[in-house]
Protein backbone atom coordinates (compact mmCIF):
# COMPACT_ATOMS: atom_id res chain seq x y z
CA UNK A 1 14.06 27.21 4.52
CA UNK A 2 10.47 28.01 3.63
CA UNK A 3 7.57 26.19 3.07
CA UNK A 4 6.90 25.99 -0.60
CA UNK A 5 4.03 23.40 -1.05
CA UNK A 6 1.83 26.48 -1.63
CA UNK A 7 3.26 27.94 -3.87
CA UNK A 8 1.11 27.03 -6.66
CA UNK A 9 4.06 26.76 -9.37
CA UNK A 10 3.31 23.17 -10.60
CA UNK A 11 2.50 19.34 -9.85
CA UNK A 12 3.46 18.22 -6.12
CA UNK A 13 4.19 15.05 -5.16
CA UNK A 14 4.56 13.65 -1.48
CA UNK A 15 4.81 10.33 -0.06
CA UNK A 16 2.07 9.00 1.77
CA UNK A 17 1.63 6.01 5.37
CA UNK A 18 5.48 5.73 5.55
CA UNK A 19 5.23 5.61 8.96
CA UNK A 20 2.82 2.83 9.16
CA UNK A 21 3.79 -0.88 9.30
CA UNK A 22 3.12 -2.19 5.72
CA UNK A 23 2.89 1.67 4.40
CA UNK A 24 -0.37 1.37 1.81
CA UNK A 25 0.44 -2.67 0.57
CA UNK A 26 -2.19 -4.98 2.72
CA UNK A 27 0.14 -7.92 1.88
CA UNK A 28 1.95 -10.59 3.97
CA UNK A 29 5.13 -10.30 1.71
CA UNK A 30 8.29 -10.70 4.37
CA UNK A 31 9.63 -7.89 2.71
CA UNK A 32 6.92 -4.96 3.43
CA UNK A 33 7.79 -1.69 4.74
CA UNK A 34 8.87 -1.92 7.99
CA UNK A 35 7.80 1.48 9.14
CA UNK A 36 10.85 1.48 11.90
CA UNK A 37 12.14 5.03 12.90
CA UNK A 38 15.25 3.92 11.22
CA UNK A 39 13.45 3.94 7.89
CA UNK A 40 11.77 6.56 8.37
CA UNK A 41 14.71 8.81 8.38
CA UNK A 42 16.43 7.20 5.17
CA UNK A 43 13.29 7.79 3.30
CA UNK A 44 13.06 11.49 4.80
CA UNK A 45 16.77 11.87 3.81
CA UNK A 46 16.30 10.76 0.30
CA UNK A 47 13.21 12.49 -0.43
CA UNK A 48 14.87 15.71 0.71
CA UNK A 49 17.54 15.08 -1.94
CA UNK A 50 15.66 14.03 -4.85
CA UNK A 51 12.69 16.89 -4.46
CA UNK A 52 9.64 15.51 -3.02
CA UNK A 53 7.83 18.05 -1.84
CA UNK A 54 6.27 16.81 1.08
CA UNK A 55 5.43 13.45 3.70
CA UNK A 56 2.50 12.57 4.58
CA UNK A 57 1.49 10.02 7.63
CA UNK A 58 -1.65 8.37 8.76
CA UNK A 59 -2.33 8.05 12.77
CA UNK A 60 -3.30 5.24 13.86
CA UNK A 61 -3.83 3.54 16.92
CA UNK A 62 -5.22 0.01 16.03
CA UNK A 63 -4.45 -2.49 13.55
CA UNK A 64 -6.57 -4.09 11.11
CA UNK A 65 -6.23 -7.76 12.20
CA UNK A 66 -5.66 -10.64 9.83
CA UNK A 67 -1.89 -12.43 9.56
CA UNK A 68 -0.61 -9.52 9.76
CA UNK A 69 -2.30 -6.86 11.60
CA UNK A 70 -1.83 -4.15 9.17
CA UNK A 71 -0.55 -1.15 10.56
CA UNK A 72 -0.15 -3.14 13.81
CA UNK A 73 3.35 -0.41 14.01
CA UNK A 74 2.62 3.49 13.86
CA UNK A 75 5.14 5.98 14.56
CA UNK A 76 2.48 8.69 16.44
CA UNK A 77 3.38 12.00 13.57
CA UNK A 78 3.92 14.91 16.02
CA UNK A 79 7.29 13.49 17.55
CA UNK A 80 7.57 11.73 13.85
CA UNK A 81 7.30 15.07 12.15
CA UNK A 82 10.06 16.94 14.54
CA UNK A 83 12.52 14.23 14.47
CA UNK A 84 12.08 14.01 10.65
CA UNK A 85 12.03 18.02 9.70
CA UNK A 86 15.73 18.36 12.13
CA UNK A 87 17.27 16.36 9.98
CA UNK A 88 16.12 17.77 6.88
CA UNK A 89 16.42 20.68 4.69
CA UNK A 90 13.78 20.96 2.21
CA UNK A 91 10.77 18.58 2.74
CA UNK A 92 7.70 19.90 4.13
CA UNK A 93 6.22 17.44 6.26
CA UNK A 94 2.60 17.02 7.58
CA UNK A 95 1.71 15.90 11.49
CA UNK A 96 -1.70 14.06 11.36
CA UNK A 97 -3.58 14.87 14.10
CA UNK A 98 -7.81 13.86 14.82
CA UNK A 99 -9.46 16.12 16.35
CA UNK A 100 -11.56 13.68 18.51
CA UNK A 101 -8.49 12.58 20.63
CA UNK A 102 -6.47 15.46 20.80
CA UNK A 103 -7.35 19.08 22.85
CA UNK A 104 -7.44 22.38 20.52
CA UNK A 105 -4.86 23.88 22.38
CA UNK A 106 -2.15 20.95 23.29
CA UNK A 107 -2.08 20.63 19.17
CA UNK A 108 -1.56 23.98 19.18
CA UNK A 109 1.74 24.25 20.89
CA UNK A 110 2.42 21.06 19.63
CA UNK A 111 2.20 22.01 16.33
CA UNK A 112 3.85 25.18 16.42
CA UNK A 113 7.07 23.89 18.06
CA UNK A 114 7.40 21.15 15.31
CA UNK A 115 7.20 23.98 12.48
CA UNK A 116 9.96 25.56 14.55
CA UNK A 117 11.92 22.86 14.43
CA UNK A 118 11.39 22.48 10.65
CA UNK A 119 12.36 26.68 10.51
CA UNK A 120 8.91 26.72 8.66
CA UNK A 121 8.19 23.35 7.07
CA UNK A 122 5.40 21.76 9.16
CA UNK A 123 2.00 21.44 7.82
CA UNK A 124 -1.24 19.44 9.52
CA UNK A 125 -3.14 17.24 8.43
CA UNK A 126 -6.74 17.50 10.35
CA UNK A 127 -8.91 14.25 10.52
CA UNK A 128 -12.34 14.34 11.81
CA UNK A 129 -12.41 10.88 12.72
CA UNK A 130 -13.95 7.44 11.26
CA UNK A 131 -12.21 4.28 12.64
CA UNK A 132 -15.18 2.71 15.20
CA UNK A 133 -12.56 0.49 17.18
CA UNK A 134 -10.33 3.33 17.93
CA UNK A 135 -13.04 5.22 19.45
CA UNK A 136 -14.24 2.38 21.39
CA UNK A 137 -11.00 2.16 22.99
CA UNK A 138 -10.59 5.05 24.22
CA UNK A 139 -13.82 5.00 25.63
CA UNK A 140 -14.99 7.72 23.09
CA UNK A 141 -18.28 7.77 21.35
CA UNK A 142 -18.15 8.03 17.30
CA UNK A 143 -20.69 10.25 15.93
CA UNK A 144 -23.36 8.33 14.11
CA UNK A 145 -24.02 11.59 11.74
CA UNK A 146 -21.25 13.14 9.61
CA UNK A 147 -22.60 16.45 10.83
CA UNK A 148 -21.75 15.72 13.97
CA UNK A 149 -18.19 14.76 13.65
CA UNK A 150 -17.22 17.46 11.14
CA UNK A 151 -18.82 20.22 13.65
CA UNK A 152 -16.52 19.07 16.12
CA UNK A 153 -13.54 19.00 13.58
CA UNK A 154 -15.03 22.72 12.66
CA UNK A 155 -14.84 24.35 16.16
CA UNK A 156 -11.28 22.63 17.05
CA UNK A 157 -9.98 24.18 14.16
CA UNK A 158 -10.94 27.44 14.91
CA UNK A 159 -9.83 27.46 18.16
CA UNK A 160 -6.31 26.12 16.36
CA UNK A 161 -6.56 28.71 14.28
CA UNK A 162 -7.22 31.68 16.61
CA UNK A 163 -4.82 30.73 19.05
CA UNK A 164 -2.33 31.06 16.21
CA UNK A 165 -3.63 34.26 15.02
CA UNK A 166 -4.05 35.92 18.51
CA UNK A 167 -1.77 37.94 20.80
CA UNK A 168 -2.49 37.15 24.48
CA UNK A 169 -4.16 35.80 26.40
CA UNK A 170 -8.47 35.20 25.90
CA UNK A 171 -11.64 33.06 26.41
CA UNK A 172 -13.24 30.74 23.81
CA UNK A 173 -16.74 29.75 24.00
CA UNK A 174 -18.24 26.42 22.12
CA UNK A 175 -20.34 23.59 22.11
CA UNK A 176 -17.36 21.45 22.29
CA UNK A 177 -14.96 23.16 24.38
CA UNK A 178 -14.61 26.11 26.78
CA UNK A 179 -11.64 27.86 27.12
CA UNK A 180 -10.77 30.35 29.84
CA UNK A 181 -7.60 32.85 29.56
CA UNK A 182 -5.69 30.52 26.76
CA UNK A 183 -2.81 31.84 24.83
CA UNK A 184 -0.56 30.04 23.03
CA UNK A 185 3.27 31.04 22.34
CA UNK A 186 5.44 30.30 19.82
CA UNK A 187 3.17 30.89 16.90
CA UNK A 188 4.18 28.94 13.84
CA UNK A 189 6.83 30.78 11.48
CA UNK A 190 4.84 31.79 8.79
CA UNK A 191 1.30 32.20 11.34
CA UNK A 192 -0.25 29.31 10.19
CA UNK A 193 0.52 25.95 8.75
CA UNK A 194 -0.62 24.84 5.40
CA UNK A 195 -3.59 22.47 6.12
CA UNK A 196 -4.94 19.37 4.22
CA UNK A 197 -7.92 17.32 5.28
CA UNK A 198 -8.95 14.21 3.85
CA UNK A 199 -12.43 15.17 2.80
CA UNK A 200 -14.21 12.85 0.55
CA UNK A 201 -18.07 12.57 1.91
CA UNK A 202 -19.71 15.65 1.21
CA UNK A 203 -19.27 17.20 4.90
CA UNK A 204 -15.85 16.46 4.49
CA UNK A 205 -15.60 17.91 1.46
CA UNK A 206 -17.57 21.20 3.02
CA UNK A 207 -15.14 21.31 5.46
CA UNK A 208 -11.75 21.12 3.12
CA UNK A 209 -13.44 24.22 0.62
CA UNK A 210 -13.52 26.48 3.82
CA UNK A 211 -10.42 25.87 5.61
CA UNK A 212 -7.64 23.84 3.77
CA UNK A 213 -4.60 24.21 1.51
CA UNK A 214 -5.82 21.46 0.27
CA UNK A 215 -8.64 18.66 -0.32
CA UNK A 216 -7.30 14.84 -0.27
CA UNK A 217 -9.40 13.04 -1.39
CA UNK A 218 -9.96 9.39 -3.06
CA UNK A 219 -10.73 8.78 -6.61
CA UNK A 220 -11.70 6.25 -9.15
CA UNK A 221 -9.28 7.38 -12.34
CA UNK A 222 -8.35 11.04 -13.73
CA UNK A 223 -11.69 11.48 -15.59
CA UNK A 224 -13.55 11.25 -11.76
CA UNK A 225 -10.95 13.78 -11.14
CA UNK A 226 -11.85 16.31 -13.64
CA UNK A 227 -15.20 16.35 -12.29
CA UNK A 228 -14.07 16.45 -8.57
CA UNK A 229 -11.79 18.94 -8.88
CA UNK A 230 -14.85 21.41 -10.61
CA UNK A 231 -16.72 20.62 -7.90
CA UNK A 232 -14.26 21.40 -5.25
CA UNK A 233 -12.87 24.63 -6.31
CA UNK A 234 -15.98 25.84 -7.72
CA UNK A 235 -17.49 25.53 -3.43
CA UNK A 236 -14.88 26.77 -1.98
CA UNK A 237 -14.74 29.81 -4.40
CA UNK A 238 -18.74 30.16 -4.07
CA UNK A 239 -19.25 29.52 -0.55
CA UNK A 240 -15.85 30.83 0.89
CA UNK A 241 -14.28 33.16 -1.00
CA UNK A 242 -10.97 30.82 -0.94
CA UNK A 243 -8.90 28.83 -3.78
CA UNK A 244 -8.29 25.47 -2.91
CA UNK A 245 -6.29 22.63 -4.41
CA UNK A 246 -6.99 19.29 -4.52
CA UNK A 247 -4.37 16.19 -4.23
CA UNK A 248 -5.26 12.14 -4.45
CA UNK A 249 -3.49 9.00 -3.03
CA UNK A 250 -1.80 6.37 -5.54
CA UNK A 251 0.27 3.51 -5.25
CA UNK A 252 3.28 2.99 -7.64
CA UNK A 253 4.83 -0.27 -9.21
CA UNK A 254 7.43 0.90 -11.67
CA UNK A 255 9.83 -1.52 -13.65
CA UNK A 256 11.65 -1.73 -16.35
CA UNK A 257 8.73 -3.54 -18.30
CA UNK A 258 4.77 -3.58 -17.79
CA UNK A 259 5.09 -7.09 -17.53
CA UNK A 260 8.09 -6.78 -14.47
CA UNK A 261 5.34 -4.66 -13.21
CA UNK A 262 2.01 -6.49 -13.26
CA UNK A 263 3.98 -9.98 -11.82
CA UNK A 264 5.29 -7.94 -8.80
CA UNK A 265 1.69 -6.30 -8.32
CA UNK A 266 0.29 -9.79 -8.47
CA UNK A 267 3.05 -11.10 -6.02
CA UNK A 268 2.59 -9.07 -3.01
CA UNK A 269 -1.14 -7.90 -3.86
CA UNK A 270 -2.84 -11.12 -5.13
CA UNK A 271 -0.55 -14.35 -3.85
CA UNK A 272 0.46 -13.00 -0.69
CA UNK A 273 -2.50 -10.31 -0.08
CA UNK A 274 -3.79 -10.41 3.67
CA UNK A 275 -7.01 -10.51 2.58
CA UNK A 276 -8.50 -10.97 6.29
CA UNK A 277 -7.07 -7.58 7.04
CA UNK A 278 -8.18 -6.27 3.43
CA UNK A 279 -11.56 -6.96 4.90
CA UNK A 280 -11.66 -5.25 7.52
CA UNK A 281 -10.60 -2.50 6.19
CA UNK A 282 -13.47 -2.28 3.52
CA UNK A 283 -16.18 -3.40 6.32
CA UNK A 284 -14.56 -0.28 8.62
CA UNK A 285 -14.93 1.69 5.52
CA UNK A 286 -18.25 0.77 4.71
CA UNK A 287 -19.55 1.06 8.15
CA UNK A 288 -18.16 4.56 9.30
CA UNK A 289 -16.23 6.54 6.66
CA UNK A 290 -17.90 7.89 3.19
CA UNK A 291 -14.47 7.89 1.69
CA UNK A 292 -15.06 5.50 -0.96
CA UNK A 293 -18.71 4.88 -2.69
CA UNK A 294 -20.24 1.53 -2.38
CA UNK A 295 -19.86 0.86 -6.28
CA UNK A 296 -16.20 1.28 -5.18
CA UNK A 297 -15.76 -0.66 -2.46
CA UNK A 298 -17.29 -3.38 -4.19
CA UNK A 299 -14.80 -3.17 -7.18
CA UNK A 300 -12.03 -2.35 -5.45
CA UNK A 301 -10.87 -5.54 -2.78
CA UNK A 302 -7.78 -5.96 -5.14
CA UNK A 303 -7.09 -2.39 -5.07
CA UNK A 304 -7.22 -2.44 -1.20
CA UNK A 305 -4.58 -4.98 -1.03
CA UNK A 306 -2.33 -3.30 -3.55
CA UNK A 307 -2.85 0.19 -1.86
CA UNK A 308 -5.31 1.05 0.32
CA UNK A 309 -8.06 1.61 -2.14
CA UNK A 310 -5.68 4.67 -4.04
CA UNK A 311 -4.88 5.29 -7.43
CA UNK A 312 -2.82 2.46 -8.89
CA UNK A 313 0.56 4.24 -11.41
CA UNK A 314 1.22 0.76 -13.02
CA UNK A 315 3.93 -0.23 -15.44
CA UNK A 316 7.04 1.37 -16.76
CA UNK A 317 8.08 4.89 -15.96
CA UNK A 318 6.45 6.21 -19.20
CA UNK A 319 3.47 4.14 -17.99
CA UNK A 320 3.52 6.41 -14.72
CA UNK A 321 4.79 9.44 -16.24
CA UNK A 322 1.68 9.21 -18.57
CA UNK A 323 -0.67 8.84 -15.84
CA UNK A 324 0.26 11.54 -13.48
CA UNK A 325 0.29 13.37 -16.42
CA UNK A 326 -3.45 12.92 -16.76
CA UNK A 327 -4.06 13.24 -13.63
CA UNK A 328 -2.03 16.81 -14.10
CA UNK A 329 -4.22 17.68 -16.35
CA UNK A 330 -7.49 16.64 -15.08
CA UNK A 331 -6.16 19.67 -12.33
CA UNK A 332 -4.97 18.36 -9.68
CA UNK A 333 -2.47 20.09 -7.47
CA UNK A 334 -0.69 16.98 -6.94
CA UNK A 335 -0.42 13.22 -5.58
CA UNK A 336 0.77 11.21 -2.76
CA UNK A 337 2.80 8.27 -3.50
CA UNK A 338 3.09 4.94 -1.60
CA UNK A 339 5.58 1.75 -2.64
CA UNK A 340 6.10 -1.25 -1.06
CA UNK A 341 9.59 -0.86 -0.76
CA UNK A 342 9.83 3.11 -0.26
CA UNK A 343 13.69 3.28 -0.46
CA UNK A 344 14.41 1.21 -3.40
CA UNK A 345 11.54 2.21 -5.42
CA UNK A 346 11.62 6.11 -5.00
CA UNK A 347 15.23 5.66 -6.25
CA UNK A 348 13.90 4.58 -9.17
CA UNK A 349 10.96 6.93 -9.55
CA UNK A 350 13.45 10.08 -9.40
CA UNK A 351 15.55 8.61 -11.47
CA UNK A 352 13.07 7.50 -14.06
CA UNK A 353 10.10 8.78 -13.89
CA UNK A 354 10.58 12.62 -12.52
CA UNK A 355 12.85 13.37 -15.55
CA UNK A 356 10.00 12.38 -17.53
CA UNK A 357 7.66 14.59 -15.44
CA UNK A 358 10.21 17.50 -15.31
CA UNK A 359 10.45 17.02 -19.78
CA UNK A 360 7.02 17.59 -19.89
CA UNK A 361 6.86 20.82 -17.93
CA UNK A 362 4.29 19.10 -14.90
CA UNK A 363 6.78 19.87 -12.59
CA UNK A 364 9.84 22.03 -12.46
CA UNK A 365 13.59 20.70 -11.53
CA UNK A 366 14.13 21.08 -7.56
CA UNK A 367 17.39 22.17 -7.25
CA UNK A 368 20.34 20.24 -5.86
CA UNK A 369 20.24 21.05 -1.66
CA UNK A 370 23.88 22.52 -1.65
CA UNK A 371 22.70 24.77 -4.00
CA UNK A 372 20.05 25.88 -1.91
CA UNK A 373 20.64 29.06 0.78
């Protein structure tokens, strides 16, 4: 099985933090997302069958505090990814790896084995770094400058790169790392895997135009998107020669009515929000990551607790259908999706709302997997 999430041939969706405790939802509900392996592999399962095109996890290493330490659970993504691609056919999913913690060419092996596991299906997410506490304990310095971090991110991934690309065995010379007679065998199936990087400040945003797949990155509604996506694909045609897409969070509450819909979104993200860990989220934000503007993060503390800060898809599945399909047509190459209940709920979405999608030609029908070579 190939990887197809580059194909270009229309909208992509993927689902985003499943293998975080509490996936996207900062809420104390007893019924959050578990994030156990168990879980993991259901969802995995089921996404493979109903055509999502791709998973998506977040590494993490510390929670956030508060009543419930969100994201106190993390299922590390390298042995998450290989476990998940074995026992799946279609899905392309991503390992998340930061280049502060992790050596150019241990990811390198790393990475390739998972994508042979997956016969082809691996892709990386690459994370220059942002989270203060998670430096601090493991007795690593965080960058004050952007600069700084993203020139580290820059020279890890072309060592990555070349020891994908190269036969043998050679030296690598850098300001970061110096590497004497490395090779690195197997190479990934297809010589390199698809790459995303969450770029949203403007070094980050640099550094997606010259070597991703694709740019994820937050935004405020599809209108910001129109505009972002300009800017992104005009840079990385102008500056590097290269065609990139560009893909944005979003958290989903889908019923049968817009009123079903709102009363669950004020249930678990207003009456039961941990707001103590919501906070600390936006003050990490605020202090170290340029992900979201400050007009944002002071509009958006209810948007935290219902997903992270994403895009909220709110109401009944013409609701979402009509709102990916702006977001479609603002250009973007697709969306992550997070739920509170990932199971249930992406039941629901494929049967409701990816008809819909599929009707309106923003993304073609994935065929059944038996039908599949």
């Amino acid at each position: 099985m190939s990887n197809t999430l580059v194909d270009g041939q229309d909208f992509k969706l993927g689902l985003f933090s499943p293998n975080c405790s509490g996936g996207l939802a900062v809420t104390a509900i007893p019924e959050r997302w578990s994030a156990s392996w168990a879980d993991n592999l259901r969802l995995a399962q089921l996404a493979d069958q109903v055509g999502i095109d791709f998973i998506l996890p977040i590494a993490r290493w510390i929670g956030y505090g508060g009543e419930t330490n969100f994201h106190e659970g993390v299922l590390e993504p390298i042995p998450w990814a290989s476990g998940l691609l074995a026992s799946t056919r279609r899905v392309v999913v991503f390992a998340t790896v930061h280049t502060a913690f992790n050596h150019p060419v241990v990811s390198a092996k790393q990475l390739a084995t998972v994508d042979h596991v997956g016969g082809g299906r691996a892709g990386v997410n690459v994370v220059a770094g942002w989270n203060e506490p998670e430096y601090r304990a493991m007795g690593v310095e965080l960058p004050e400058a952007h600069d700084d971090r993203y020139a580290r991110a820059q020279e890890w991934f072309d060592h990555l790169r070349a020891l994908w690309t190269t036969e043998g065995r050679g030296d690598r010379e850098g300001r970061f790392f110096t590497l004497r007679g490395v090779e690195s065998m197997p190479k990934p199936v297809q010589g390199v895997l698809p790459v995303l990087n969450a770029g949203s400040s403007p070094q980050g945003r640099d550094f997606a135009a010259r070597n991703a797949n694709f740019v994820f990155t937050i935004i405020g509604d599809a209108d910001e998107g129109a505009k972002v996506v300009a800017q992104l694909t005009e840079a990385a045609r102008t500056r590097y020669q290269r065609a990139v897409g560009v893909m944005s969070p979003a958290h989903v509450v889908c019923r049968p009515t817009r009123a079903e819909a709102r009363e669950y979104l004020h249930y678990y993200a207003e009456e039961n929000a941990d707001w103590e860990a919501v906070d600390n989220l936006m003050r990490l934000q605020g202090l170290h990551a340029q992900s979201f503007t400050k007009e944002m993060l002071a509009g958006f503390r209810s948007r935290f607790a219902a997903g992270h800060g994403t895009c909220p898809l709110i109401g009944t599945p013409d609701d979402v259908a009509d709102e990916i399909e702006r977001y479609a047509k603002a250009g973007l190459a697709g969306m992550t999706l997070s739920f509170v209940d990932y199971i249930g709920e992406l039941r629901q979405f494929a049967d409701e709302v990816i008809p819909r999608l599929e009707a309106r030609g923003i993304r073609q029908p994935r065929p059944a997997l038996d039908q599949e070579a």
